[in-house]
C-alpha atoms as a PDB file:
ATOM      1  CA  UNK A   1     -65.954  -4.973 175.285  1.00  0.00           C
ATOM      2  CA  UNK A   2     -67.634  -7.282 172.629  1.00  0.00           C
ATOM      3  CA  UNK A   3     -68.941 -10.958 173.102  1.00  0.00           C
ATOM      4  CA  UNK A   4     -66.710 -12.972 173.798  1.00  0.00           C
ATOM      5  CA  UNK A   5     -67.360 -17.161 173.303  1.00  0.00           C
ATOM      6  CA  UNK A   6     -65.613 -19.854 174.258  1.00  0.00           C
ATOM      7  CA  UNK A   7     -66.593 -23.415 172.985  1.00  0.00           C
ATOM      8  CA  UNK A   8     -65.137 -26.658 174.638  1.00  0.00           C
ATOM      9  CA  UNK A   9     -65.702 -29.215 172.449  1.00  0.00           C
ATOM     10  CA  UNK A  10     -63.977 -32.761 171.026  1.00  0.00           C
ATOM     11  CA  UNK A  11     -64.938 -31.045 167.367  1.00  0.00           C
ATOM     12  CA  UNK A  12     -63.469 -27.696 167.433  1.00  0.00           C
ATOM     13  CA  UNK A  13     -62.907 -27.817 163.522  1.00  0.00           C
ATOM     14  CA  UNK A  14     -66.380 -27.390 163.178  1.00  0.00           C
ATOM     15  CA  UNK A  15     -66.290 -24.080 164.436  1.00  0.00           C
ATOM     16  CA  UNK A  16     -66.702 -21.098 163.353  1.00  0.00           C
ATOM     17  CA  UNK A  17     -69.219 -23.701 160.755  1.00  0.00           C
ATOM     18  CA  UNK A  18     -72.554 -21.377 159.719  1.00  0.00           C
ATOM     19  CA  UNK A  19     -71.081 -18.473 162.064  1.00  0.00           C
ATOM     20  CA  UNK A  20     -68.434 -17.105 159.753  1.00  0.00           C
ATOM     21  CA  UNK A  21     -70.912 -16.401 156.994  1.00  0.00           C
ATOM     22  CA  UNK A  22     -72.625 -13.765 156.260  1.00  0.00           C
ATOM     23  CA  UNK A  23     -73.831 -10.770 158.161  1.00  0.00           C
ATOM     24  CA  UNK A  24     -72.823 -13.127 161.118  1.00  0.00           C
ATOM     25  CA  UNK A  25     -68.874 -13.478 159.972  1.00  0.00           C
ATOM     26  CA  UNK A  26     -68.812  -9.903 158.921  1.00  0.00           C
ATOM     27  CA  UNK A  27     -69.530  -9.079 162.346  1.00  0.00           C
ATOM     28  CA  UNK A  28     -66.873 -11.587 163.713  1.00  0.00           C
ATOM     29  CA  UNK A  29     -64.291 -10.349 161.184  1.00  0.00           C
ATOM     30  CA  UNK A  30     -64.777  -6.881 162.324  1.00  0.00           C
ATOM     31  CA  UNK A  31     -64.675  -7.334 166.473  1.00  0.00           C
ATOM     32  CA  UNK A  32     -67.884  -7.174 167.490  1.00  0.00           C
ATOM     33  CA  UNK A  33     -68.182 -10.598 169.026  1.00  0.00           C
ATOM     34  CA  UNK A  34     -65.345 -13.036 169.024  1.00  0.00           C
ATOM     35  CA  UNK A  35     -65.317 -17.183 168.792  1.00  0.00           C
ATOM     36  CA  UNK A  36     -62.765 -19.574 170.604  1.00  0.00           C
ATOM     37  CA  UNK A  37     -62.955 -23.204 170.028  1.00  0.00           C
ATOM     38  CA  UNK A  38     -61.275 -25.333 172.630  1.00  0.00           C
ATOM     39  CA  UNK A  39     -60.423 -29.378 172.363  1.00  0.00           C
ATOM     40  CA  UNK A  40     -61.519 -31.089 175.374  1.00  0.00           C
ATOM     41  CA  UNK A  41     -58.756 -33.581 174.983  1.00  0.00           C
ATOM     42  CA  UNK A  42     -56.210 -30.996 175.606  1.00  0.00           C
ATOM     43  CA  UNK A  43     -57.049 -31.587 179.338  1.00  0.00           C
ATOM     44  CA  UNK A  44     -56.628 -35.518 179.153  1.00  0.00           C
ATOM     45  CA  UNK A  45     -53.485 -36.673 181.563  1.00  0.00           C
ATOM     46  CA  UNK A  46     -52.992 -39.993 180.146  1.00  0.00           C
ATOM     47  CA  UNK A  47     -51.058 -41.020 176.765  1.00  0.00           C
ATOM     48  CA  UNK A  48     -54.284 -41.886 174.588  1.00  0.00           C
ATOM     49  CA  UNK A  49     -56.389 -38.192 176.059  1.00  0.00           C
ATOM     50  CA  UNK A  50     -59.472 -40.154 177.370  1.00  0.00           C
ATOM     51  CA  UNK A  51     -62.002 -38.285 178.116  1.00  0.00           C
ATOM     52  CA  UNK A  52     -64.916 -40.401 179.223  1.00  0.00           C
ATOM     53  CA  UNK A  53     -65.607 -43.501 181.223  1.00  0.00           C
ATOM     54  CA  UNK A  54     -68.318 -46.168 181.646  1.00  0.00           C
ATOM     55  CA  UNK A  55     -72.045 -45.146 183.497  1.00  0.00           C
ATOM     56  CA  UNK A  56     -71.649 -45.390 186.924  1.00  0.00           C
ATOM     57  CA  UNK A  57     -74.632 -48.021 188.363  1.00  0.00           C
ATOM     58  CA  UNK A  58     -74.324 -49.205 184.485  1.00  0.00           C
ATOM     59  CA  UNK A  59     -75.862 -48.698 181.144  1.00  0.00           C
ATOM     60  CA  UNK A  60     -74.868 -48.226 177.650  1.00  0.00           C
ATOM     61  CA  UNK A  61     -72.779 -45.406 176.242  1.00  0.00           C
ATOM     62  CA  UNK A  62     -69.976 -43.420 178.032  1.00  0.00           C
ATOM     63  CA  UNK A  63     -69.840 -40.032 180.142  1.00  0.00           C
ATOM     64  CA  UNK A  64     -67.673 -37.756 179.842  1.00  0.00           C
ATOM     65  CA  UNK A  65     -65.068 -37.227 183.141  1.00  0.00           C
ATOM     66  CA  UNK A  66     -65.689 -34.568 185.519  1.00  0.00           C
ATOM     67  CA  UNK A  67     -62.151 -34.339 186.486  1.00  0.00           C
ATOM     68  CA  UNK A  68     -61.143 -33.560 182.851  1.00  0.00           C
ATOM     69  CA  UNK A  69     -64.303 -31.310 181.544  1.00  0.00           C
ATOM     70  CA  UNK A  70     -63.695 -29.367 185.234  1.00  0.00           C
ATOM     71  CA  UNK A  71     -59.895 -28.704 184.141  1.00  0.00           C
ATOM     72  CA  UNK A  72     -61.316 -26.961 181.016  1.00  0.00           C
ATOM     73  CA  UNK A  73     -63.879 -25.059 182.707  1.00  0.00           C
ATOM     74  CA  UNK A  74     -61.304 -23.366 184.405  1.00  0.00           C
ATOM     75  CA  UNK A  75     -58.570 -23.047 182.609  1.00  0.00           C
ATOM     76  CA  UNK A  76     -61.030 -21.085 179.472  1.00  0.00           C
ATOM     77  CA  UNK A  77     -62.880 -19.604 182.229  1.00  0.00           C
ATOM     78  CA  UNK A  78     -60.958 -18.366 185.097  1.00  0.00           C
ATOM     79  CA  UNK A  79     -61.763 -16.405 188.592  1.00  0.00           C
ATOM     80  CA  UNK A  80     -63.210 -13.370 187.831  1.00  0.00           C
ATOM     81  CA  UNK A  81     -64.394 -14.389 184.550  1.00  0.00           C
ATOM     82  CA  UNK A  82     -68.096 -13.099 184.472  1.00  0.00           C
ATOM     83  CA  UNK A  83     -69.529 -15.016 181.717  1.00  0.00           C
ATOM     84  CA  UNK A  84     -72.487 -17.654 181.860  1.00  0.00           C
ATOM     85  CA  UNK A  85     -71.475 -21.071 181.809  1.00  0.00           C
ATOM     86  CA  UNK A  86     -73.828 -22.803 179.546  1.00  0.00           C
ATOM     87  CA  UNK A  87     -74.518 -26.524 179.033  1.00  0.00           C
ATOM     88  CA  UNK A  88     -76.080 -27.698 176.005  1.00  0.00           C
ATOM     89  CA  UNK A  89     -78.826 -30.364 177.017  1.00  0.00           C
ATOM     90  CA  UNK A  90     -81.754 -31.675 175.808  1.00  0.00           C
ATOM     91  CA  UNK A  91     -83.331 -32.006 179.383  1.00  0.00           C
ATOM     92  CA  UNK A  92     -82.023 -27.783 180.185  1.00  0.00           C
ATOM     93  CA  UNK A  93     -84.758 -24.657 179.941  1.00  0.00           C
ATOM     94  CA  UNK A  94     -85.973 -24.331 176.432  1.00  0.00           C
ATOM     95  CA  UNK A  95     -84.006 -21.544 174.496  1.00  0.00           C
ATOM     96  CA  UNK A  96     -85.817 -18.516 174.011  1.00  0.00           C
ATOM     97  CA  UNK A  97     -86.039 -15.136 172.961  1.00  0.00           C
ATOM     98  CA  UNK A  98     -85.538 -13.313 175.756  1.00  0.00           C
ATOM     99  CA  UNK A  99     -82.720 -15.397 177.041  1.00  0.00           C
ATOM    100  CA  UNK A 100     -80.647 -15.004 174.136  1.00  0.00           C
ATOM    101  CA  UNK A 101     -81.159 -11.397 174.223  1.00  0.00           C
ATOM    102  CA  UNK A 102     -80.036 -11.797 177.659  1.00  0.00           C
ATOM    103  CA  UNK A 103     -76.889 -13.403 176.652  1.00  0.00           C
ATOM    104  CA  UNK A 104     -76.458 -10.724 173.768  1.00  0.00           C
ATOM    105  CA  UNK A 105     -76.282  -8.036 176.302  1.00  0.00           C
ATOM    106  CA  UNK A 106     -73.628  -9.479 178.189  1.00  0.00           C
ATOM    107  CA  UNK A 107     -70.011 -10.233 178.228  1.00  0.00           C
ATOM    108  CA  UNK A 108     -70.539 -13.486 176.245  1.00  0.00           C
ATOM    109  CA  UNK A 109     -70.620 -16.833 177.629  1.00  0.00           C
ATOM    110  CA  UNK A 110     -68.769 -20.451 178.084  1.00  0.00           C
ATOM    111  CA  UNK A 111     -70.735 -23.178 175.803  1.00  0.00           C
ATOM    112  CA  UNK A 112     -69.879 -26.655 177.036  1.00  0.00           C
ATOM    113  CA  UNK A 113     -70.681 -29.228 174.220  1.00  0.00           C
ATOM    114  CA  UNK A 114     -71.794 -32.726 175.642  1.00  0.00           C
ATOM    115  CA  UNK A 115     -70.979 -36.041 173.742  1.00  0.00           C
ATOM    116  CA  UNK A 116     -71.965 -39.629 174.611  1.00  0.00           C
ATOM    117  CA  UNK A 117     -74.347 -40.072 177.538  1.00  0.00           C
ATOM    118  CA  UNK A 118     -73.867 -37.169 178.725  1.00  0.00           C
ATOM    119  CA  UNK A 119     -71.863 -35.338 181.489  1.00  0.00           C
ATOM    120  CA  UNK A 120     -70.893 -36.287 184.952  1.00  0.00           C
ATOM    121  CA  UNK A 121     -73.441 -34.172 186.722  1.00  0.00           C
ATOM    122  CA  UNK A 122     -70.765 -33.349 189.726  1.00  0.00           C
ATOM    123  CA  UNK A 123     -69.336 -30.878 187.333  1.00  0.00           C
ATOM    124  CA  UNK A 124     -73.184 -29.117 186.552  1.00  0.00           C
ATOM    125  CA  UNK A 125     -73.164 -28.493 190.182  1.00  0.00           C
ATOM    126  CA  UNK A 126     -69.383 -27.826 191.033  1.00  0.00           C
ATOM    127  CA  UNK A 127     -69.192 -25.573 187.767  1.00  0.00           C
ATOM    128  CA  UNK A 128     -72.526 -24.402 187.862  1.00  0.00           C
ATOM    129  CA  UNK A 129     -73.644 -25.275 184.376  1.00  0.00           C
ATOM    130  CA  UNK A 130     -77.072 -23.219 183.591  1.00  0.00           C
ATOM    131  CA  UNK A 131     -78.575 -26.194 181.299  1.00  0.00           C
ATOM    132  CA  UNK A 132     -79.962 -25.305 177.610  1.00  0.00           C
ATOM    133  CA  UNK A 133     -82.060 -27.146 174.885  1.00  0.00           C
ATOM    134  CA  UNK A 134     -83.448 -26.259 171.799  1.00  0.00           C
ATOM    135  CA  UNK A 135     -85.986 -28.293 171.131  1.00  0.00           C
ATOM    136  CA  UNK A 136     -87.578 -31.467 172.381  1.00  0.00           C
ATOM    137  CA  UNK A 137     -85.270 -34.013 170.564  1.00  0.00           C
ATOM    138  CA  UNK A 138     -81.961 -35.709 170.731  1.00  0.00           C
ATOM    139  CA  UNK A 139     -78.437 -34.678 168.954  1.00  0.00           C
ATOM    140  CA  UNK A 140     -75.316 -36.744 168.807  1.00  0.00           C
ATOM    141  CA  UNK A 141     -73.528 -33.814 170.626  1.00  0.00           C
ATOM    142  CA  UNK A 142     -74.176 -29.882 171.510  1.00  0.00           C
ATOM    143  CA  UNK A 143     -72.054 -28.418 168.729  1.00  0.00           C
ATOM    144  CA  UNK A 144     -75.022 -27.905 166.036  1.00  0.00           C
ATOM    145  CA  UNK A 145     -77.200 -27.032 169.556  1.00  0.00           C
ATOM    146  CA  UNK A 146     -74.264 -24.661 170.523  1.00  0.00           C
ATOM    147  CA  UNK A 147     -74.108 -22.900 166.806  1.00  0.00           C
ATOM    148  CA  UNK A 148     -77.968 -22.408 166.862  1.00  0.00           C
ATOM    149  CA  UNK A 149     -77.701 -20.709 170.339  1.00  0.00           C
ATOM    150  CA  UNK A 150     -74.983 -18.200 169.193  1.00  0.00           C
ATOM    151  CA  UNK A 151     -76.615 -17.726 166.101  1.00  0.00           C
ATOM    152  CA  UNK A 152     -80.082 -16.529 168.247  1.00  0.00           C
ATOM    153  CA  UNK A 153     -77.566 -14.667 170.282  1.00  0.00           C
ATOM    154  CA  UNK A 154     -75.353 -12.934 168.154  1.00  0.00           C
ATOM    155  CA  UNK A 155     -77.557 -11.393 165.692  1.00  0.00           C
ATOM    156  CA  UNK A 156     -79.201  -9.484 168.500  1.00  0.00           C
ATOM    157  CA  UNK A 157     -75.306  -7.676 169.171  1.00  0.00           C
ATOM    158  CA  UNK A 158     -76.041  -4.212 168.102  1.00  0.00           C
ATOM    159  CA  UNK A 159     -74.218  -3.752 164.842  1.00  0.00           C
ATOM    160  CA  UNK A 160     -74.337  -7.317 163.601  1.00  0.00           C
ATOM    161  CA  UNK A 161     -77.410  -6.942 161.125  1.00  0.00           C
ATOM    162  CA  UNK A 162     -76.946  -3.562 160.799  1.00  0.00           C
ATOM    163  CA  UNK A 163     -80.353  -1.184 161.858  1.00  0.00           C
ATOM    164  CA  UNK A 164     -81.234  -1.562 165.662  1.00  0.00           C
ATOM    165  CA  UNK A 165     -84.848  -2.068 164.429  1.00  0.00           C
ATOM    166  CA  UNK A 166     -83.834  -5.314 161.989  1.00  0.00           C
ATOM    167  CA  UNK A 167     -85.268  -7.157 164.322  1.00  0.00           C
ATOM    168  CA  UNK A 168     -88.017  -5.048 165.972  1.00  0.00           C
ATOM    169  CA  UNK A 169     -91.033  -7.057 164.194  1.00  0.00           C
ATOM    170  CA  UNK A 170     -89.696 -10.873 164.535  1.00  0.00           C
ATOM    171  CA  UNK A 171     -91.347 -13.767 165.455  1.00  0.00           C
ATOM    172  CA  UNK A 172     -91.119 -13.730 169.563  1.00  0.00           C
ATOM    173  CA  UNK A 173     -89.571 -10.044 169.953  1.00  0.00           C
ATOM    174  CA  UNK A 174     -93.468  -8.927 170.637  1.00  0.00           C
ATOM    175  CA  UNK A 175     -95.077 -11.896 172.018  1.00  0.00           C
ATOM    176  CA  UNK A 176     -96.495 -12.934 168.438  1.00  0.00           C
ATOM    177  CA  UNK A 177     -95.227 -14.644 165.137  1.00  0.00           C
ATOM    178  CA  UNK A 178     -94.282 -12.571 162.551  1.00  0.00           C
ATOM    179  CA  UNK A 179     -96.924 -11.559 159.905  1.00  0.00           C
ATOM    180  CA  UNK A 180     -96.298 -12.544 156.357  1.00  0.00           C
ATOM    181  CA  UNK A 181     -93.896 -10.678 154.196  1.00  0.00           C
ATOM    182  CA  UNK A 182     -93.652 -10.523 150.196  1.00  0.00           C
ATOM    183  CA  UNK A 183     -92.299  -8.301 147.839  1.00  0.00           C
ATOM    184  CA  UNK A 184     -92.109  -7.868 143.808  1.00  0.00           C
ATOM    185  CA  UNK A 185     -92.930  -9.104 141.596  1.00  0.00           C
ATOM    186  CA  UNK A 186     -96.444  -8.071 141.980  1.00  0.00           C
ATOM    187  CA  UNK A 187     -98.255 -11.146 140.589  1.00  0.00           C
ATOM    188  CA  UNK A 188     -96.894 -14.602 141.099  1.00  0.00           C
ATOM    189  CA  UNK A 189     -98.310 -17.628 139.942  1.00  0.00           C
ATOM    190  CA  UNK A 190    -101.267 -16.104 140.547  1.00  0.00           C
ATOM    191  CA  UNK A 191    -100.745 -14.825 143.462  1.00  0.00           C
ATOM    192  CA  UNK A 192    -101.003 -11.109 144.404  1.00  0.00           C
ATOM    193  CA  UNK A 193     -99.436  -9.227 147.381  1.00  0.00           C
ATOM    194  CA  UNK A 194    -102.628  -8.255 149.544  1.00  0.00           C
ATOM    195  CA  UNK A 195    -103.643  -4.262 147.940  1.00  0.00           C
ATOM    196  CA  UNK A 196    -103.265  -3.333 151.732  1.00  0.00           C
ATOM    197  CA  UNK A 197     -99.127  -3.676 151.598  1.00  0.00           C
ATOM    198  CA  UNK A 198     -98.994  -1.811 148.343  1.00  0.00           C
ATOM    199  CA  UNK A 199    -101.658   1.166 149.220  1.00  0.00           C
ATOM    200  CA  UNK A 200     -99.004   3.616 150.796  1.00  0.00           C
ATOM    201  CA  UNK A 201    -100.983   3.777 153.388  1.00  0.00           C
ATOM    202  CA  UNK A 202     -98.894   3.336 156.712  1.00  0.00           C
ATOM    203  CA  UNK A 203    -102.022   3.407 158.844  1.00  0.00           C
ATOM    204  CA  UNK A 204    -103.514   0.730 157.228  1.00  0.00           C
ATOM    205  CA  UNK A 205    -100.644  -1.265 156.795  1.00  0.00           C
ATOM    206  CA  UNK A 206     -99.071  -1.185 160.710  1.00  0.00           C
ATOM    207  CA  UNK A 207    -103.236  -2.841 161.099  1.00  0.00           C
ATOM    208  CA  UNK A 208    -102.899  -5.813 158.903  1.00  0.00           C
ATOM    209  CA  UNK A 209     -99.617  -6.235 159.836  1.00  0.00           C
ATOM    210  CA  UNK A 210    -101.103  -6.995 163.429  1.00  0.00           C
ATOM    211  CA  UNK A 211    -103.568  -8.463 162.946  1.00  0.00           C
ATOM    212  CA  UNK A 212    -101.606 -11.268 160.480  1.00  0.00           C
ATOM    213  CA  UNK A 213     -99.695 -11.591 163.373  1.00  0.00           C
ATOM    214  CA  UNK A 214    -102.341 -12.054 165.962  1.00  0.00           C
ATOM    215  CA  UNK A 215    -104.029 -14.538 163.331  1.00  0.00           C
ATOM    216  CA  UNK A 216    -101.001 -16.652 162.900  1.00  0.00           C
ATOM    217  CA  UNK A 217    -100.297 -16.949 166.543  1.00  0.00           C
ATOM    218  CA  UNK A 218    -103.684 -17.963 167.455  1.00  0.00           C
ATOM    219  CA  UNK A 219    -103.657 -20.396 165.059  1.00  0.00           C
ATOM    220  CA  UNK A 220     -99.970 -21.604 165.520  1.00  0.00           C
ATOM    221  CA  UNK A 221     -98.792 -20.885 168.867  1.00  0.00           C
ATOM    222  CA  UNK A 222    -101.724 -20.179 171.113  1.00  0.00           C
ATOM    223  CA  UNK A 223     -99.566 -20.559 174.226  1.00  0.00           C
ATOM    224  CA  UNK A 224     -97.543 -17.480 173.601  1.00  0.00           C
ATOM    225  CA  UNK A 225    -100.964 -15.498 174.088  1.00  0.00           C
ATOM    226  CA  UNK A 226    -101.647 -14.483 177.838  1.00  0.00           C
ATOM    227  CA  UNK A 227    -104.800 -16.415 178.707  1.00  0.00           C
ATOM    228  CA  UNK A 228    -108.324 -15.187 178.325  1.00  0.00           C
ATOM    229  CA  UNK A 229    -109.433 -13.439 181.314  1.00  0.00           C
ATOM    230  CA  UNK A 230    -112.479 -16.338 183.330  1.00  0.00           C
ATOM    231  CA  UNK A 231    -116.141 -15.340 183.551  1.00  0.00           C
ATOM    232  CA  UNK A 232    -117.144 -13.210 186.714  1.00  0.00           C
ATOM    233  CA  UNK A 233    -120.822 -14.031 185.501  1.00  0.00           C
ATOM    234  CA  UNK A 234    -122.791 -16.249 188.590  1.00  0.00           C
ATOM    235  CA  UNK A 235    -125.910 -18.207 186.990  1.00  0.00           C
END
């Protein structure tokens, strides 16, 4: 069974957006993961399909209902329906790695994309919402937040880029950044690829290669490394 998504959204024309291009929309086209965009509004009761409501306690800005977003919820994802439902929120668990590759394993997932204020947090806890961000900053909704999560996802389906080991040597897939990558022509602007890469010497290579990557990380993102082990030494 491929990955199956469901979006609920008050944009769903800008869906599939970025993920019907390339090797991404290739891999949609053929069946290996699959994209369904639902309007919100659809589950409005009244004439004009209102979907939000004033802060409760006050405040600027609107919420949207938890009556309506709850209707949604279940109607795209039914009893029995295995698949995470995911909030997009810029106060949810940072996105990473190993959660999308988490998500790429499974049966897909339900991506709820916020507007206004925010979302009645009833339906978070009567839905159970598992609450994602990615990145310390605020959008004017979750549907550019809810394309970059598939796109971390989806690429890791096996077939979608192709090789299994297209990814192998990413930034994050090992702990580390990525070491630096270059390729012809030989000289540019000056610039030479390192003798090392062009040496056909695998060895020697698969050595720079880490350490580039240790070298970056350090000096980049020193909290992906595990911590230096203290000093037993008593003066």
């Amino acid at each position: 069974m491929s990955f199956s998504a469901s979006i609920i959204t008050l944009f769903p024309e800008l869906f599939p957006g970025p993920l019907g291009a390339s090797v991404l929309g290739r891999g949609l086209a053929d069946g290996l993961w699959s994209l369904n965009a639902v309007q919100l509004r659809s589950f409005a009761t009244d004439r004009h399909h209102t979907v939000d409501d004033t802060p409760s306690g006050g405040g600027a800005g609107m919420v949207l209902k938890p009556d309506i977003l709850a209707r949604a919820i279940d109607t795209v994802s039914p009893q029995g329906d295995y698949r995470p439902r995911i909030l997009m929120s810029p106060r949810g668990t940072p996105l990473t790695q190993q959660r999308a590759r988490q998500l790429a394993l499974g049966p897909g997932a339900v991506i709820v994309c916020g507007r206004f204020e925010g979302i009645d947090q009833r339906v978070i806890d009567a839905r159970g919402l598992e609450e994602i961000s990615i990145g310390d900053y605020v959008l004017a909704g979750g549907e550019v937040a809810a394309m970059v999560l598939l796109e971390a996802v989806v690429r890791l389906i096996p077939g979608v880029l192709g090789g299994a080991d297209s990814h192998a040597d990413e930034s994050f897939e090992n702990g580390q950044l990525e070491y630096p990558q270059y390729t012809r022509p030989q000289s540019f602007e000056g610039l030479d690829i390192p003798p090392v890469l062009t040496s056909g010497d695998h060895g020697k290579i698969a050595k720079w290669r880490a350490e580039q990557s240790l070298a970056l990380t350090q000096a980049r993102r020193p909290d992906l490394l595990p911590p230096k082990p203290q000093s037993t030494i008593k003066r």
